[in-house]
C-alpha atoms as a PDB file:
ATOM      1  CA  UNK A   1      31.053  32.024   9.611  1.00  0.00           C
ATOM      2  CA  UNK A   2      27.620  30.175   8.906  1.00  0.00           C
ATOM      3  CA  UNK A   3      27.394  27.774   6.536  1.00  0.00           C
ATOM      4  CA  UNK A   4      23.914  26.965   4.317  1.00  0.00           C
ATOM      5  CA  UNK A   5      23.643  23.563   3.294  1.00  0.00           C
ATOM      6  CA  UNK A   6      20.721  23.013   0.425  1.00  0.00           C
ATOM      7  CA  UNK A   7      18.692  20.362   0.940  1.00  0.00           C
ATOM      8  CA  UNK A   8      16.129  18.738  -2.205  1.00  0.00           C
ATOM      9  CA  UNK A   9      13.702  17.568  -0.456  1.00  0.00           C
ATOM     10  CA  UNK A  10      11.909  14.477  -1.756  1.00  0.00           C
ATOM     11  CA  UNK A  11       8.507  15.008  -3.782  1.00  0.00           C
ATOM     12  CA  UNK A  12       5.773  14.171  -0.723  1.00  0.00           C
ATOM     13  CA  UNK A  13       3.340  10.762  -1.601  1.00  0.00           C
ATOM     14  CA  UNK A  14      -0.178  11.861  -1.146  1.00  0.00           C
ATOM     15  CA  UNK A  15      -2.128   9.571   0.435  1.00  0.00           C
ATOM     16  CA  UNK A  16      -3.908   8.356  -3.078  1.00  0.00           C
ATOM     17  CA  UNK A  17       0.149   7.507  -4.106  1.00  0.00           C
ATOM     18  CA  UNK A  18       0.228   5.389  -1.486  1.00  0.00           C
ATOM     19  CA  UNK A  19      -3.096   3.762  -1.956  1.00  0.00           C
ATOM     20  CA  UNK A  20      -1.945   2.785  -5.469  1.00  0.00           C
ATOM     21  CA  UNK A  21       1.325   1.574  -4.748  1.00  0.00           C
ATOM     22  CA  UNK A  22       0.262  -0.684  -2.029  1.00  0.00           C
ATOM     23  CA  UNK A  23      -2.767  -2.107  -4.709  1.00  0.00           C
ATOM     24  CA  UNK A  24      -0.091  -2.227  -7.431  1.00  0.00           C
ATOM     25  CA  UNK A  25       2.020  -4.033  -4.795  1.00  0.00           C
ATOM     26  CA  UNK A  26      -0.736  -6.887  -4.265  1.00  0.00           C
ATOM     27  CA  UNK A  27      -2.054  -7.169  -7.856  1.00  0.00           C
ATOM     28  CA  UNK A  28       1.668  -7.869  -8.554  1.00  0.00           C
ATOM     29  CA  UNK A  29       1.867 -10.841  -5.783  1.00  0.00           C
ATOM     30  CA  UNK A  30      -1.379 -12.015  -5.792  1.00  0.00           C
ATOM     31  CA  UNK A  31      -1.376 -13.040  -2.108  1.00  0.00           C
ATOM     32  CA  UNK A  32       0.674 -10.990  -0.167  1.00  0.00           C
ATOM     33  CA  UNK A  33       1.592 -11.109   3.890  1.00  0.00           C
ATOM     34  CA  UNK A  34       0.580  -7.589   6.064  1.00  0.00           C
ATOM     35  CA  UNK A  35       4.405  -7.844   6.933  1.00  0.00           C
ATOM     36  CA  UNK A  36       6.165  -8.099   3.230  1.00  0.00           C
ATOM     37  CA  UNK A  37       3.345  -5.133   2.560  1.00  0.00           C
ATOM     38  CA  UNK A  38       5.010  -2.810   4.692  1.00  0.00           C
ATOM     39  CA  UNK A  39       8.653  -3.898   4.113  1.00  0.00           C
ATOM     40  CA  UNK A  40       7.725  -3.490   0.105  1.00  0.00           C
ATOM     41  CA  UNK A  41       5.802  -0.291   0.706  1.00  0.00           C
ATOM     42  CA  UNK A  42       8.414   1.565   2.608  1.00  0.00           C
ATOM     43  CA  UNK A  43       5.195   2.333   4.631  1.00  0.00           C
ATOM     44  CA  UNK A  44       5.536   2.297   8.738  1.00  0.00           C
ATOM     45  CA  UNK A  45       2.253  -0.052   9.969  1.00  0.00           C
ATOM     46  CA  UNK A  46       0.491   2.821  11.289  1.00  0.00           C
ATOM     47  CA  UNK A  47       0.247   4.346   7.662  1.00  0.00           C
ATOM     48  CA  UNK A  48      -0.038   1.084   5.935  1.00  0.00           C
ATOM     49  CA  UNK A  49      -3.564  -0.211   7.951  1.00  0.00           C
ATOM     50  CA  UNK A  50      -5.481   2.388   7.421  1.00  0.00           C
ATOM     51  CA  UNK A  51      -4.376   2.064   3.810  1.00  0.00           C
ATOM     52  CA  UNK A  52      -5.385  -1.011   3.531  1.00  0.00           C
ATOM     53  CA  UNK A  53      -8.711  -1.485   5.633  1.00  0.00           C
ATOM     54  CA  UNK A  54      -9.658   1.924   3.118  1.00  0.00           C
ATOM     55  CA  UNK A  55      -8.819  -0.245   0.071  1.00  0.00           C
ATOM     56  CA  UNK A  56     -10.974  -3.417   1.729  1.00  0.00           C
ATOM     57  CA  UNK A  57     -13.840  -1.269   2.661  1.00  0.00           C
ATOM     58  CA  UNK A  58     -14.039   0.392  -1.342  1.00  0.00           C
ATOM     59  CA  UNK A  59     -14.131  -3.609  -2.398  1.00  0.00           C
ATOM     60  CA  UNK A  60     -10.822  -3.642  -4.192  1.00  0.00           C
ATOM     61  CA  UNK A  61      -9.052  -6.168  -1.478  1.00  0.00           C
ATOM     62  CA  UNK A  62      -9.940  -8.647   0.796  1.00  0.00           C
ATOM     63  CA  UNK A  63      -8.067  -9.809   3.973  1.00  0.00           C
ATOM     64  CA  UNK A  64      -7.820 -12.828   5.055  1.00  0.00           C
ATOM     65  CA  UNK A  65      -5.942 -15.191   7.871  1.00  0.00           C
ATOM     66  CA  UNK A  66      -4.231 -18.294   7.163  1.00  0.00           C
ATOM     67  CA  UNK A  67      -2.176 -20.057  10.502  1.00  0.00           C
ATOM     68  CA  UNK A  68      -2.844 -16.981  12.597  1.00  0.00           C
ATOM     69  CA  UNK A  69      -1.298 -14.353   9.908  1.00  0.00           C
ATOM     70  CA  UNK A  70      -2.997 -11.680   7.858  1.00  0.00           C
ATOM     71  CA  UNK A  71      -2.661 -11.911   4.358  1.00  0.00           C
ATOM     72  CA  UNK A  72      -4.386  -9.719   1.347  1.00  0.00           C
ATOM     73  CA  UNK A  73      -5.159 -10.496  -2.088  1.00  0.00           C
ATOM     74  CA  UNK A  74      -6.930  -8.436  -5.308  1.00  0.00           C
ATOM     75  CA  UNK A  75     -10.506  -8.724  -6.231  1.00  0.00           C
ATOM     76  CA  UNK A  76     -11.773  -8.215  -9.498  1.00  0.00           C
ATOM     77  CA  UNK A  77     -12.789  -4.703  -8.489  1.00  0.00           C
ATOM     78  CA  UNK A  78      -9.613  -4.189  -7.299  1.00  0.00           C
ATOM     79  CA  UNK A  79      -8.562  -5.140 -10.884  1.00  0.00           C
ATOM     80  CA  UNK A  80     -10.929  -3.059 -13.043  1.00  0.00           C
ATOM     81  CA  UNK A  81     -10.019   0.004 -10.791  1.00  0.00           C
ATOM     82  CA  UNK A  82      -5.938  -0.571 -11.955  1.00  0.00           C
ATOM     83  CA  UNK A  83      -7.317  -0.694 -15.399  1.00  0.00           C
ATOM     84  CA  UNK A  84      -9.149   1.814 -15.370  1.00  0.00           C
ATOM     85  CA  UNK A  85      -6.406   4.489 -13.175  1.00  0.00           C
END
């Protein structure tokens, strides 16, 4: 006898979801460490970078290092565009 198991599976994030939820994420913070990023995102690192150098090349992060870590904050831009959304 074969057996069908149902399985829901969870609505897909589009790239853009993740986008905003990482910029929600540091607007939240205000400062915020590359590593509590991806442990707060649920993101692995190799989604969360590119993420993140998109959002710093559209102006609405910056990066920064402080004692060897990477850290990111909000600019205004970054602000306006949560406003705005």
């Amino acid at each position: 006898m074969m057996r069908i198991v149902r399985t829901m599976d969870a609505p897909t994030e589009t790239p853009n979801d993740k986008a905003n939820k990482i910029l929600e994420l540091i607007r939240k913070r205000g400062t915020v460490h590359l590593r509590r990023i991806i442990v707060e995102s649920g993101l692995p690192f190799n989604e969360a970078l590119p993420i993140l150098k998109s959002l710093e090349e559209k102006g609405l992060i910056e990066e920064f290092k402080h004692g060897g870590y990477t850290y990111y904050k909000i600019t205004d831009a970054g602000k306006d565009f949560i406003e705005t959304e």
